[in-house]
PDB file of N, CA and C in Angstrom:
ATOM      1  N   UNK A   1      25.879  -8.448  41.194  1.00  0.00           N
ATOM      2  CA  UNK A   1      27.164  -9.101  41.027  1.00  0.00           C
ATOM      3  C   UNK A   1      27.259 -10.227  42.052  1.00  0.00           C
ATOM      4  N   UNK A   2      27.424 -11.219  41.325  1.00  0.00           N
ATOM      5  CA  UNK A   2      27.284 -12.562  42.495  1.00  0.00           C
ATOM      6  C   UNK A   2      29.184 -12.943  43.056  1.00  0.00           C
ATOM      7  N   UNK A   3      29.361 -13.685  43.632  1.00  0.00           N
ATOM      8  CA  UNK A   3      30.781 -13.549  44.316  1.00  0.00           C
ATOM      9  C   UNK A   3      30.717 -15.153  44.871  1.00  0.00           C
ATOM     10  N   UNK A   4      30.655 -15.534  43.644  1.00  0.00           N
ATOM     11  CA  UNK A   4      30.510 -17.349  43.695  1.00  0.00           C
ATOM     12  C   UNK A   4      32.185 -17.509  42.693  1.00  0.00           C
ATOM     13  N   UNK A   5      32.688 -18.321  42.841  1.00  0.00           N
ATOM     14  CA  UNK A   5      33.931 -18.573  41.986  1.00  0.00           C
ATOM     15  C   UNK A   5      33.646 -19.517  40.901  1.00  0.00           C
ATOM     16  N   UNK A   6      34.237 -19.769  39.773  1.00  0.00           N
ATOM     17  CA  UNK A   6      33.990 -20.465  38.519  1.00  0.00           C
ATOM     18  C   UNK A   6      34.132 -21.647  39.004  1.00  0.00           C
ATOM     19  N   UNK A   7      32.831 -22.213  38.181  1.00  0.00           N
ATOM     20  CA  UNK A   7      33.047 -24.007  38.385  1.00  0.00           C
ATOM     21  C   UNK A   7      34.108 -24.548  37.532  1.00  0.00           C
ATOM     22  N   UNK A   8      35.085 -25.926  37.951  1.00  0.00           N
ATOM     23  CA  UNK A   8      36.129 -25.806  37.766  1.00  0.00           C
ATOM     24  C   UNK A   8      35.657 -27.305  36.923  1.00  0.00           C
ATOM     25  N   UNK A   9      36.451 -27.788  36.193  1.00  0.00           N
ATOM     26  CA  UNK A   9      36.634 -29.042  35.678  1.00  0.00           C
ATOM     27  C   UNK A   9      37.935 -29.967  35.880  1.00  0.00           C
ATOM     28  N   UNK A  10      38.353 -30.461  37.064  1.00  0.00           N
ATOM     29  CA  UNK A  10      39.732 -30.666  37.362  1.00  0.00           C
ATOM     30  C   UNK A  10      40.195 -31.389  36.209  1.00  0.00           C
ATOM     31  N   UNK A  11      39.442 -32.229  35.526  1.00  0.00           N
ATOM     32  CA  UNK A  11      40.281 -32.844  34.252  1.00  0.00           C
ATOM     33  C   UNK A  11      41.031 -31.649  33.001  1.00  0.00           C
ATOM     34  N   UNK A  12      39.898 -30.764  32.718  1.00  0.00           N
ATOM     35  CA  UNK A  12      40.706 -29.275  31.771  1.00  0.00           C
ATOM     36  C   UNK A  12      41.036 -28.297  32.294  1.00  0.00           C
ATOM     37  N   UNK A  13      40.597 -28.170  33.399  1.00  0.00           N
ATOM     38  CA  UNK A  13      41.071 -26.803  34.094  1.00  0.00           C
ATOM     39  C   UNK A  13      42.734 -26.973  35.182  1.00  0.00           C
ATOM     40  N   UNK A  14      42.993 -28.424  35.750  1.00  0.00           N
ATOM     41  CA  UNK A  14      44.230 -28.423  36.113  1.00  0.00           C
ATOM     42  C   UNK A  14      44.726 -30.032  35.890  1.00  0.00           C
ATOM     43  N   UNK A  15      46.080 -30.121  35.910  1.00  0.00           N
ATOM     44  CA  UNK A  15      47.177 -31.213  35.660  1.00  0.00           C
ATOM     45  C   UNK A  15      47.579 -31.643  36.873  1.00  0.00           C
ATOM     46  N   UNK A  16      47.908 -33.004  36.948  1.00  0.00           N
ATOM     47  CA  UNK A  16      49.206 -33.154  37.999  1.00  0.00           C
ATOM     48  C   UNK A  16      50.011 -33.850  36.846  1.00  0.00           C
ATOM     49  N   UNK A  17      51.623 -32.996  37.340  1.00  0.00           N
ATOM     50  CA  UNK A  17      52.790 -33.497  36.067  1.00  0.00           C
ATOM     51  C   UNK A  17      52.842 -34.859  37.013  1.00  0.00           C
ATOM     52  N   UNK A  18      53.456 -35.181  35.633  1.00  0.00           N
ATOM     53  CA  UNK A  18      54.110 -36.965  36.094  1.00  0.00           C
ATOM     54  C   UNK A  18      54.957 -36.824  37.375  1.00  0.00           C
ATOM     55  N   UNK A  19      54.989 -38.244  38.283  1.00  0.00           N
ATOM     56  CA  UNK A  19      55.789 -38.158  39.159  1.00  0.00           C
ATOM     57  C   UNK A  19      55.118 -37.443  40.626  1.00  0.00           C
ATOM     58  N   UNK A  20      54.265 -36.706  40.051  1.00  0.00           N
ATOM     59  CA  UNK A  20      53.733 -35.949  41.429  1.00  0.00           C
ATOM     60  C   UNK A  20      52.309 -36.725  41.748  1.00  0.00           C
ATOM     61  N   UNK A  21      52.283 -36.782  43.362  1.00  0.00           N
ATOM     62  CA  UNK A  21      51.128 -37.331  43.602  1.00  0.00           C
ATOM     63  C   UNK A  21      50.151 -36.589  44.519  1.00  0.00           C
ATOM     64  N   UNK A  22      48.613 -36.852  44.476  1.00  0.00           N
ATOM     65  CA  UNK A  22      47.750 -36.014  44.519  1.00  0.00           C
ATOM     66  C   UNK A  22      47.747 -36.286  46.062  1.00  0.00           C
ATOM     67  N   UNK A  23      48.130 -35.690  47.203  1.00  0.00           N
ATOM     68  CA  UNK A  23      47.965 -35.984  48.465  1.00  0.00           C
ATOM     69  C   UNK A  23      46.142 -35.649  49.060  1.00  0.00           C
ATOM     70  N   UNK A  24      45.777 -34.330  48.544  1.00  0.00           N
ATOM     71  CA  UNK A  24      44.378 -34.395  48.832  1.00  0.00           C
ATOM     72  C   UNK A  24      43.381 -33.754  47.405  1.00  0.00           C
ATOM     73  N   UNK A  25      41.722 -33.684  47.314  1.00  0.00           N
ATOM     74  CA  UNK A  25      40.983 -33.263  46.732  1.00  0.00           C
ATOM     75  C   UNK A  25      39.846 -32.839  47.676  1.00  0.00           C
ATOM     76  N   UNK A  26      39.535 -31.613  46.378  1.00  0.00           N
ATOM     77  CA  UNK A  26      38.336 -31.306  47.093  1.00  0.00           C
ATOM     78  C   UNK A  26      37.349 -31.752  47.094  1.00  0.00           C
ATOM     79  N   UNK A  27      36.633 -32.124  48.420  1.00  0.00           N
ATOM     80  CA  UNK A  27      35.119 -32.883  48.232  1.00  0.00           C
ATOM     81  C   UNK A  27      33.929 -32.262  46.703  1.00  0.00           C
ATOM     82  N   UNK A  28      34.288 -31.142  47.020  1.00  0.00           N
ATOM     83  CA  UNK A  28      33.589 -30.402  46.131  1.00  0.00           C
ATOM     84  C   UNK A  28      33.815 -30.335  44.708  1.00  0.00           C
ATOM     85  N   UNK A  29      34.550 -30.321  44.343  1.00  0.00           N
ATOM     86  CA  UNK A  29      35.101 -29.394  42.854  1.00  0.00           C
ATOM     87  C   UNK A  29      36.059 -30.638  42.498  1.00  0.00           C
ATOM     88  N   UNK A  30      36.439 -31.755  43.476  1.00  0.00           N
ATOM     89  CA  UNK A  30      37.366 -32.601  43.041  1.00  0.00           C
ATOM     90  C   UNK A  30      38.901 -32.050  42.594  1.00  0.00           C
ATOM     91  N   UNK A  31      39.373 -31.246  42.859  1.00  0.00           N
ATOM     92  CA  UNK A  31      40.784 -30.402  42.179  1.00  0.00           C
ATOM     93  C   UNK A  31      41.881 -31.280  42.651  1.00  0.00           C
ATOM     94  N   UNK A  32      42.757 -31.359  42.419  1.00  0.00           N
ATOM     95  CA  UNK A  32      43.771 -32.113  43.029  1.00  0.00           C
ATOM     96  C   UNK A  32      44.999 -30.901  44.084  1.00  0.00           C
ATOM     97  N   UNK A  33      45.312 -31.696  44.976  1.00  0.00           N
ATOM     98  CA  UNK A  33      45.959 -30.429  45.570  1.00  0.00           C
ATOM     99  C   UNK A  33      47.466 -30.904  46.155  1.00  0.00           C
ATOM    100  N   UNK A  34      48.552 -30.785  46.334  1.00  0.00           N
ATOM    101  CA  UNK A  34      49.760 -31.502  47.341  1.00  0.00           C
ATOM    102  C   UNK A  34      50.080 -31.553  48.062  1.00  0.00           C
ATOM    103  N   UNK A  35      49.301 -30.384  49.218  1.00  0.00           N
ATOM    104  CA  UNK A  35      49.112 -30.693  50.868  1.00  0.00           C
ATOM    105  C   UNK A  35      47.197 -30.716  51.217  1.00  0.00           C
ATOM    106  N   UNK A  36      47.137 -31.057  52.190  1.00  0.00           N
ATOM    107  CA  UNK A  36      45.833 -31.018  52.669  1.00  0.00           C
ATOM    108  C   UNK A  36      45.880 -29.271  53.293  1.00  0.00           C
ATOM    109  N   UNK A  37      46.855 -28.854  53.620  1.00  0.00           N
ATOM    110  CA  UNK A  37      46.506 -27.389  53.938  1.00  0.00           C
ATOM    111  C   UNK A  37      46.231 -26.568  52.560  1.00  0.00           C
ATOM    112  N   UNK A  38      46.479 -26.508  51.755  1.00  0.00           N
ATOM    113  CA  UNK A  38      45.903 -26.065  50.531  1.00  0.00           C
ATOM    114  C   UNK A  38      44.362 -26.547  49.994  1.00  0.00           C
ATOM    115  N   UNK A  39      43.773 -27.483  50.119  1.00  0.00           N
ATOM    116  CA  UNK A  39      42.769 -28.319  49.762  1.00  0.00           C
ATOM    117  C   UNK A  39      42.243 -27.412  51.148  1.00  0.00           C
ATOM    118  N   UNK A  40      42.227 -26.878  52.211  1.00  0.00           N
ATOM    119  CA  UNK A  40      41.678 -26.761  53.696  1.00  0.00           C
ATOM    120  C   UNK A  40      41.444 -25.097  53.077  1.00  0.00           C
ATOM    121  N   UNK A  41      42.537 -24.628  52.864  1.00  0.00           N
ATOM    122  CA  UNK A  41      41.981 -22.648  52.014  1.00  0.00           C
ATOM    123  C   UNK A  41      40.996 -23.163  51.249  1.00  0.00           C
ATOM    124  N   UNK A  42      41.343 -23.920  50.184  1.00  0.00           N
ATOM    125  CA  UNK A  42      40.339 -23.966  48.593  1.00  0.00           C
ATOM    126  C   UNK A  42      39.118 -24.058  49.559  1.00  0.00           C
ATOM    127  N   UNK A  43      38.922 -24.920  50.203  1.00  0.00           N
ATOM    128  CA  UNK A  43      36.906 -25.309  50.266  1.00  0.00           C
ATOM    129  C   UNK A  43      36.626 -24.122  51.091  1.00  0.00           C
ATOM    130  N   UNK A  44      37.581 -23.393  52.031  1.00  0.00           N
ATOM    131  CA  UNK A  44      37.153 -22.088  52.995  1.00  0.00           C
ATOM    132  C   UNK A  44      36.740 -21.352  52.158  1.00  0.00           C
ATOM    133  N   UNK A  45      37.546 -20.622  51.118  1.00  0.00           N
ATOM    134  CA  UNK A  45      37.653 -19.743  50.177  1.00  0.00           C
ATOM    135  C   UNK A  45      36.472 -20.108  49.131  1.00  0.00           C
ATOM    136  N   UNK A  46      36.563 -21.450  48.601  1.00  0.00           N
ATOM    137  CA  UNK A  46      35.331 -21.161  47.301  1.00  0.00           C
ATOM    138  C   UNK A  46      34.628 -22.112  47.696  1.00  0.00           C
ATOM    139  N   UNK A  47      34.212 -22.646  48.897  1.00  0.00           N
ATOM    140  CA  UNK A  47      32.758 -23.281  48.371  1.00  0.00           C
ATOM    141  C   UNK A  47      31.967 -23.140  50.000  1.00  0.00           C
ATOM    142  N   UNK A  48      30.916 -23.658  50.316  1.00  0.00           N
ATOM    143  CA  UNK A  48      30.152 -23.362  51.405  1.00  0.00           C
ATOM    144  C   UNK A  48      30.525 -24.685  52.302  1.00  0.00           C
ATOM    145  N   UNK A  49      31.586 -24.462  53.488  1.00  0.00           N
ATOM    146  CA  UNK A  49      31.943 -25.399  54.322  1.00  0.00           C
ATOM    147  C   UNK A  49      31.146 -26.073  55.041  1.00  0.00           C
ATOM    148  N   UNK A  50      31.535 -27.357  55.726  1.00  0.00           N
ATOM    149  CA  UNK A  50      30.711 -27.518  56.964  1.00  0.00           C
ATOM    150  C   UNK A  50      31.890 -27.150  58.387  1.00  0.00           C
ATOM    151  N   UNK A  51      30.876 -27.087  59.417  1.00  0.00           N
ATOM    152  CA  UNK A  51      31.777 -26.759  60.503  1.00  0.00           C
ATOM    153  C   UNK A  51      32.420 -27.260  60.864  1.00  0.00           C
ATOM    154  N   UNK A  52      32.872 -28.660  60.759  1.00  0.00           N
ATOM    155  CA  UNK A  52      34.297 -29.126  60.285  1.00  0.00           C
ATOM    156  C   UNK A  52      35.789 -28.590  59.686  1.00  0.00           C
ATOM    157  N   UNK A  53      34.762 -28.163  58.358  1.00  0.00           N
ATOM    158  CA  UNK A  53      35.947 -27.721  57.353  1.00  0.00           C
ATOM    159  C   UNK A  53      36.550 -26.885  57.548  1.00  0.00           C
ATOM    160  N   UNK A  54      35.331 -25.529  57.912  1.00  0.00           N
ATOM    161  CA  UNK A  54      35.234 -24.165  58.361  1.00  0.00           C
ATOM    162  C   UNK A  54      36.685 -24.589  59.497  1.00  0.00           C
ATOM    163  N   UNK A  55      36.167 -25.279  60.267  1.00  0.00           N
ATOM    164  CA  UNK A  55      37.878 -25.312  61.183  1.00  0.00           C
ATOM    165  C   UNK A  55      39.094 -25.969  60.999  1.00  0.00           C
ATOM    166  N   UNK A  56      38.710 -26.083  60.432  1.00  0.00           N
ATOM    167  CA  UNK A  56      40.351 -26.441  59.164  1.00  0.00           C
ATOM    168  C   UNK A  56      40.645 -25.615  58.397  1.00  0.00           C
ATOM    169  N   UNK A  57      39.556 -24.630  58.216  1.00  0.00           N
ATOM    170  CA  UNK A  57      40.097 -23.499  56.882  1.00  0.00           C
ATOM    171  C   UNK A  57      40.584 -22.747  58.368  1.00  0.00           C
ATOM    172  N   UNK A  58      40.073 -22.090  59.278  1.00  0.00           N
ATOM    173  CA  UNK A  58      40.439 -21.200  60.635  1.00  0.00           C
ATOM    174  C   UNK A  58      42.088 -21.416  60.381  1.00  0.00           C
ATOM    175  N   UNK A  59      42.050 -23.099  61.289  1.00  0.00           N
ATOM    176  CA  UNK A  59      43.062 -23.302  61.220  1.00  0.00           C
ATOM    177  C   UNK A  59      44.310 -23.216  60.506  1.00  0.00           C
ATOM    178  N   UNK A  60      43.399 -23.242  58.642  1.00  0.00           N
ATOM    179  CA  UNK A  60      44.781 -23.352  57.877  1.00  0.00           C
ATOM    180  C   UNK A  60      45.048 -21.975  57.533  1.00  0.00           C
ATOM    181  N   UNK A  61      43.940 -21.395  57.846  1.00  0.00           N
ATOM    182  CA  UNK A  61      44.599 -19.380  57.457  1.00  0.00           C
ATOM    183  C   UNK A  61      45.387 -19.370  59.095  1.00  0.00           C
ATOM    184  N   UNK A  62      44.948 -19.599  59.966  1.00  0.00           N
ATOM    185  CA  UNK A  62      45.733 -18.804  60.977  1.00  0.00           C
ATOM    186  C   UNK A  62      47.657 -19.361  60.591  1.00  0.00           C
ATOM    187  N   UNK A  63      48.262 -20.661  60.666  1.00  0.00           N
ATOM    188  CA  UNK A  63      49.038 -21.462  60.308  1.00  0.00           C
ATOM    189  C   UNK A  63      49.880 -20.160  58.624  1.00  0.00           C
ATOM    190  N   UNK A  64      48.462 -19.809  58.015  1.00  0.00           N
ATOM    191  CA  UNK A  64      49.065 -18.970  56.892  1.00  0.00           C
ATOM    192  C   UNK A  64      49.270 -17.660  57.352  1.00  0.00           C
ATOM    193  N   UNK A  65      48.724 -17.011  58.207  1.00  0.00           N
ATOM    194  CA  UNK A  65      49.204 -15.812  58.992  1.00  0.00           C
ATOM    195  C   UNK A  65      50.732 -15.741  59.415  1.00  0.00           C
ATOM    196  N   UNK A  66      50.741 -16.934  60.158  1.00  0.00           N
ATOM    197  CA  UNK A  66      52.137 -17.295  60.777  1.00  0.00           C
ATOM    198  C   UNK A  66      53.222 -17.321  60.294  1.00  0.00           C
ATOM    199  N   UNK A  67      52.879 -18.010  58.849  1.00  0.00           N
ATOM    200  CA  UNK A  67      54.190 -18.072  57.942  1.00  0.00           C
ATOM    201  C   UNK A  67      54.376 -16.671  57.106  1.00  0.00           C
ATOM    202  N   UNK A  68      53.237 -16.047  56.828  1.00  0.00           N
ATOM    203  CA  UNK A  68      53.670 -14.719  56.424  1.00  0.00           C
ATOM    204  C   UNK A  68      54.703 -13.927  57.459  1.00  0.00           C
ATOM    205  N   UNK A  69      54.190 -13.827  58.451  1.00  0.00           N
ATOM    206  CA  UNK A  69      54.979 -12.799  59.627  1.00  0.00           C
ATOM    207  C   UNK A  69      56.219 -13.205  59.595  1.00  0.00           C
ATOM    208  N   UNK A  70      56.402 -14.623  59.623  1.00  0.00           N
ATOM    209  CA  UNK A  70      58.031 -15.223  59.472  1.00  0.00           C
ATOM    210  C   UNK A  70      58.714 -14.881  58.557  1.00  0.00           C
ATOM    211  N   UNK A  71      58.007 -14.633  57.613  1.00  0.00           N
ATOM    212  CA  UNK A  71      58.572 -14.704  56.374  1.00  0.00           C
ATOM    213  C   UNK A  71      58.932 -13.172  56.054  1.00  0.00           C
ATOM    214  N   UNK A  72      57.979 -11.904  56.360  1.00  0.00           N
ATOM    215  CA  UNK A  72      57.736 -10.460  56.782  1.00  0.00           C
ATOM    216  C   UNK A  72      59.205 -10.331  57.566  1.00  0.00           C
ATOM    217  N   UNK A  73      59.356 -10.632  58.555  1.00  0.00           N
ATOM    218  CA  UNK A  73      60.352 -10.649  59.856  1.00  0.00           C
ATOM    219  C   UNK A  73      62.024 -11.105  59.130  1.00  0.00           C
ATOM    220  N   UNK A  74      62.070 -12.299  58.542  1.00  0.00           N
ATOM    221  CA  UNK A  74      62.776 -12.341  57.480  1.00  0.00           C
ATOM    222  C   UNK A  74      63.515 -11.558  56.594  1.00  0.00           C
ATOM    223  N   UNK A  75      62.364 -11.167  56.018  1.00  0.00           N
ATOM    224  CA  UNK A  75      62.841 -10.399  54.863  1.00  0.00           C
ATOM    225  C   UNK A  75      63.430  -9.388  55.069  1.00  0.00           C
ATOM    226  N   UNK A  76      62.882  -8.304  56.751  1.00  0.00           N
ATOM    227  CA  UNK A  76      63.390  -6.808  57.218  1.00  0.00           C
ATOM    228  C   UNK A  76      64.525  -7.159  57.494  1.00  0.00           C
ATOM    229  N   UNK A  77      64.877  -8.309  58.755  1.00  0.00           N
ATOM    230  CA  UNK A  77      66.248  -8.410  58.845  1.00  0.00           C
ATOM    231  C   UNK A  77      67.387  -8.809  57.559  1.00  0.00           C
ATOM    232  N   UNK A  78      66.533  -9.356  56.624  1.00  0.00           N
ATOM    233  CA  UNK A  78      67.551  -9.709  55.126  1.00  0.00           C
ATOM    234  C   UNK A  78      67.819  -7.972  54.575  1.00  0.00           C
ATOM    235  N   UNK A  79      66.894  -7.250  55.010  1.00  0.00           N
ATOM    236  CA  UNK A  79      67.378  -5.782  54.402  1.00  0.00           C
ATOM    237  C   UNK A  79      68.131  -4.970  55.174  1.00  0.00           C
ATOM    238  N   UNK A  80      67.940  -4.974  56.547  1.00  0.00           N
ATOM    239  CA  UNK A  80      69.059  -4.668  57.374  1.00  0.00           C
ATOM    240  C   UNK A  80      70.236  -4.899  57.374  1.00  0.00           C
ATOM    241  N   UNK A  81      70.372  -6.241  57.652  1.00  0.00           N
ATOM    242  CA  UNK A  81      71.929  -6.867  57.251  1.00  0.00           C
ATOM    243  C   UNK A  81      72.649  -6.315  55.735  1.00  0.00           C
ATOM    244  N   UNK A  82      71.815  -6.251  54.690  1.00  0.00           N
ATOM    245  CA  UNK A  82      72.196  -5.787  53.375  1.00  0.00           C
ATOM    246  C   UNK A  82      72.449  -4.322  53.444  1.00  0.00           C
ATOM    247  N   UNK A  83      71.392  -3.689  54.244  1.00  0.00           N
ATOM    248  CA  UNK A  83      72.071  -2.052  54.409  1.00  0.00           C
ATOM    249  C   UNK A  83      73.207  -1.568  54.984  1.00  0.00           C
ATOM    250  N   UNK A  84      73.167  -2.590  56.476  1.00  0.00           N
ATOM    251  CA  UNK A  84      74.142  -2.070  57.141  1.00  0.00           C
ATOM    252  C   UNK A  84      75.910  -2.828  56.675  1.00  0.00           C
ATOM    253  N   UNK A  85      75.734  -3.414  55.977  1.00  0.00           N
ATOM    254  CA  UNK A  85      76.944  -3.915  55.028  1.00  0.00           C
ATOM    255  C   UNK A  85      77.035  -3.450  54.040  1.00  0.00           C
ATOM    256  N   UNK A  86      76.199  -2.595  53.182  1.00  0.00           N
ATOM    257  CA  UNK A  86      76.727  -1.382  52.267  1.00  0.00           C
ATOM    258  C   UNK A  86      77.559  -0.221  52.926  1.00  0.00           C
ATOM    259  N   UNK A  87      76.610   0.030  54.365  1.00  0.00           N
ATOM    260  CA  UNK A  87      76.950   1.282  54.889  1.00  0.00           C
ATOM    261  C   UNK A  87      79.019   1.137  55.185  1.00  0.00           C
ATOM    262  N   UNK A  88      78.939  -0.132  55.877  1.00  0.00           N
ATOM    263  CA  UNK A  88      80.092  -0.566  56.487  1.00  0.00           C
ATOM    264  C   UNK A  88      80.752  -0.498  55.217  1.00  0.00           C
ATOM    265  N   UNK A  89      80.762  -1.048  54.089  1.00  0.00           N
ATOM    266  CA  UNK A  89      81.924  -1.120  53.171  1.00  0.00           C
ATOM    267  C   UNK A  89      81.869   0.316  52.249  1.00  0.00           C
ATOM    268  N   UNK A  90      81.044   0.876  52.422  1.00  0.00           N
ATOM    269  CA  UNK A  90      81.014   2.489  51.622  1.00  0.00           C
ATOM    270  C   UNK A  90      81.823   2.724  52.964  1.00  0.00           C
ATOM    271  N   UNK A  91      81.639   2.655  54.100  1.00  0.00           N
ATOM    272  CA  UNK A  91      82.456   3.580  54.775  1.00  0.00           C
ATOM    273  C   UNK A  91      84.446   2.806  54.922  1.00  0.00           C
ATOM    274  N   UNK A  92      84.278   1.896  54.055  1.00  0.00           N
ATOM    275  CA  UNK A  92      85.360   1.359  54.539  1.00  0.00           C
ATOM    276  C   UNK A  92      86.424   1.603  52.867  1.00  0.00           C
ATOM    277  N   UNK A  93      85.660   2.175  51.970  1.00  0.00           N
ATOM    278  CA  UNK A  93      86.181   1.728  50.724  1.00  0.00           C
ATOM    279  C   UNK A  93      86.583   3.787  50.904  1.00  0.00           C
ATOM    280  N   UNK A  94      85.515   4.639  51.563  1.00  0.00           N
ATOM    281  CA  UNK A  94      85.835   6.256  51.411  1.00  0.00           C
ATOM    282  C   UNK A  94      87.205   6.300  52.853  1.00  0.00           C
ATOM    283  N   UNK A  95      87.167   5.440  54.042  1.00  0.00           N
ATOM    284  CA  UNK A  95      88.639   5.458  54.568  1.00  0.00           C
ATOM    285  C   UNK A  95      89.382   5.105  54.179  1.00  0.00           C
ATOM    286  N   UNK A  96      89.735   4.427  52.657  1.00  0.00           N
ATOM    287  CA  UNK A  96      90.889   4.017  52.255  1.00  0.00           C
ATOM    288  C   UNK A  96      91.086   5.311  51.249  1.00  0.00           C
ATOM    289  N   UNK A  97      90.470   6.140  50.707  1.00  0.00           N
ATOM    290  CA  UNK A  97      91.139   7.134  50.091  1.00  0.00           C
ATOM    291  C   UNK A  97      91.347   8.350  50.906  1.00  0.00           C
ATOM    292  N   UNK A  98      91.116   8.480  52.331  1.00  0.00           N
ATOM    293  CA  UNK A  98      91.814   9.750  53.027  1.00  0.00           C
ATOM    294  C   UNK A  98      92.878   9.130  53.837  1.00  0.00           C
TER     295      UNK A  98
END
């Protein structure tokens, strides 16, 4: 089982809609992409970097680590706040009937 990714044809395999513009491509595969940190995963992820790239992909996963945790960290306090404001108005809706 080989663990090479499909060769891509950026003309049939992806679009850019009207209006949008292609900020980077891959040296490789040519794909069109709308940040250069996306174009920086793609060549880490599917094709054989140079040590250049390789530190730009480092870079652009660590940068993607970061925004997960923010985003992780986020979300617990978005469920906290939502619990503890059920708790508060269940307890505020059962003191109005004793």
């Amino acid at each position: 089982m080989t663990d090479h990714a499909p060769t891509l044809d950026p003309a049939r395999d992806t679009a850019v809609p009207d209006g949008e513009t292609v900020v980077a491509r891959c040296p490789y595969c040519r794909r069109p992409f709308r940040r250069e940190h996306a174009r920086d995963l793609h060549v880490g992820e599917r094709h054989d970097p140079t040590d250049e790239e390789r530190e730009r992909y480092e870079s652009a996963r660590e940068q993607e680590r970061d925004d997960l945790w923010l985003f992780h960290a986020k979300a617990v306090v978005a469920l906290g706040v939502t619990y503890a404001a059920t708790v508060i108005l269940y307890m505020a809706v059962l003191g109005s009937f004793f």
